[in-house]
Protein backbone atom coordinates (compact mmCIF):
# COMPACT_ATOMS: atom_id res chain seq x y z
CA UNK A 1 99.46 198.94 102.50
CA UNK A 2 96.10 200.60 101.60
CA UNK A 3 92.92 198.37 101.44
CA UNK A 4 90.95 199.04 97.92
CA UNK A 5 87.32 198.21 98.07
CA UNK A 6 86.71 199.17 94.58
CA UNK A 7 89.01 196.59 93.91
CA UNK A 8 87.63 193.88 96.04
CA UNK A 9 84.10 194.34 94.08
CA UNK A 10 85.54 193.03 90.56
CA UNK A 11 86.00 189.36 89.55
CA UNK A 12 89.51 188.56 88.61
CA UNK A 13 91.07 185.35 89.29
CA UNK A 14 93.84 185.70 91.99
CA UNK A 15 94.08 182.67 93.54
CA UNK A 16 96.54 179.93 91.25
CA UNK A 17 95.96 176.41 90.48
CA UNK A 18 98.30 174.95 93.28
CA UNK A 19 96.67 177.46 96.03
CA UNK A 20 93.05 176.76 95.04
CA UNK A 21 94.23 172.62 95.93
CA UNK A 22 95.15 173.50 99.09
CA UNK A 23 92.37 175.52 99.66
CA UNK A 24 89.63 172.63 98.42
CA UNK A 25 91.58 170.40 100.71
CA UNK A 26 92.08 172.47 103.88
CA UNK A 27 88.03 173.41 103.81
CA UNK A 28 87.48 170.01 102.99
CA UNK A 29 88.99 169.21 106.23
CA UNK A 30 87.78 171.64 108.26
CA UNK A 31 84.14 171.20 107.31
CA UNK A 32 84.42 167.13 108.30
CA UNK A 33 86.06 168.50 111.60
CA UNK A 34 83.26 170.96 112.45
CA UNK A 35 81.04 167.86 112.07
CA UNK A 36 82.44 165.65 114.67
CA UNK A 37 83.19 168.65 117.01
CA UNK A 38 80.09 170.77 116.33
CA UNK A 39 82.31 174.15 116.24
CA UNK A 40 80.40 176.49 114.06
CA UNK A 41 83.77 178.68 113.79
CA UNK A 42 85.21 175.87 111.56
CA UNK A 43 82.74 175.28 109.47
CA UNK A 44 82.25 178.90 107.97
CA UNK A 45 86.16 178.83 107.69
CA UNK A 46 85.57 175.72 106.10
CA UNK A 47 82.74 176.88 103.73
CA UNK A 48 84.76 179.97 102.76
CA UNK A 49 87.75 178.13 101.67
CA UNK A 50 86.13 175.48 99.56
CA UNK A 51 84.03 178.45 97.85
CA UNK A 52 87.37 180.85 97.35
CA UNK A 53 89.58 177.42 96.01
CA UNK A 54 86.25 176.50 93.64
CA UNK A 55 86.04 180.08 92.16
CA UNK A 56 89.66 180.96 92.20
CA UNK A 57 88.89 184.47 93.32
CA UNK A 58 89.81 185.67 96.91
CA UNK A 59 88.01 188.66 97.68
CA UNK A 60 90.75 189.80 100.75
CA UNK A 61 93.70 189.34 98.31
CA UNK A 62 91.43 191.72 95.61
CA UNK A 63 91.57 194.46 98.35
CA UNK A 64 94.81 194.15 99.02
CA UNK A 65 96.21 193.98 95.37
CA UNK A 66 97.35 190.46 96.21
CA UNK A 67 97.48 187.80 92.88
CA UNK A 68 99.06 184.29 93.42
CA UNK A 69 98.80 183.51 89.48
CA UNK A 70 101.65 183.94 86.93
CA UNK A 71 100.42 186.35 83.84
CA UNK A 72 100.87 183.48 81.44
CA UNK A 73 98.55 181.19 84.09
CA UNK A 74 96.09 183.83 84.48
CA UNK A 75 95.28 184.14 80.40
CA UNK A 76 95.68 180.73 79.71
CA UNK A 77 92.85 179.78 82.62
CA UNK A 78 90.63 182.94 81.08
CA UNK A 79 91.33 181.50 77.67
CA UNK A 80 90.48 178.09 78.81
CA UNK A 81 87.08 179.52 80.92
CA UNK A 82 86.29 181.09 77.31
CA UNK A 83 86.83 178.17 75.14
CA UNK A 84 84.40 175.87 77.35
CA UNK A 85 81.73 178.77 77.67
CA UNK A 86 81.45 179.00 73.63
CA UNK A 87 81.64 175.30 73.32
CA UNK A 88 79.34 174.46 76.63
C-alpha cells in the first residue's frame, strides 16, 4: 500500500454523502468538547473533520487511492455541483 502524493494534490470528491454526515457531526462534537475542556488536540481534529465532511474531499484517502462514493454518486454530485454553478 504505496502513498501517492501526486494524487493527494488533485480535487476529487472521495468522501460520500452518508460519511461527510458523520463527519459534520463528529467535528461538530468535538469542537463543543474542546471548548469546555480547553484541549487544543480536539479542536484541530474537530476543525479538520467539519472542513473534510463540508468539502467532501479527504486529502489522506486521495493518497491512499481510497473513495467512499459509488460511480453513479460521484457524477450525479459533479453533475449536481455543475448545474448550481451555471445557474448560481
Amino acid at each position: 500500500m504505496n502513498f501517492d502524493f501526486k494524487r493527494m494534490i488533485k480535487f476529487e470528491h472521495n468522501v460520500c454523502e452518508k460519511e461527510k454526515k458523520y463527519r459534520m457531526y463528529a467535528g461538530a462534537a468535538l469542537i463543543v468538547i474542546s471548548i469546555f475542556t480547553a484541549s487544543i488536540i480536539l479542536l484541530v481534529v474537530g476543525l479538520i473533520l467539519v472542513g473534510t465532511g463540508f468539502s467532501g474531499w479527504c486529502p489522506v484517502y486521495s493518497g491512499l487511492n481510497k473513495n467512499t462514493c459509488t460511480e453513479a454518486a460521484a457524477a450525479a454530485e459533479e453533475a449536481g455541483s455543475e448545474d448550481n454553478a451555471a445557474n448560481g
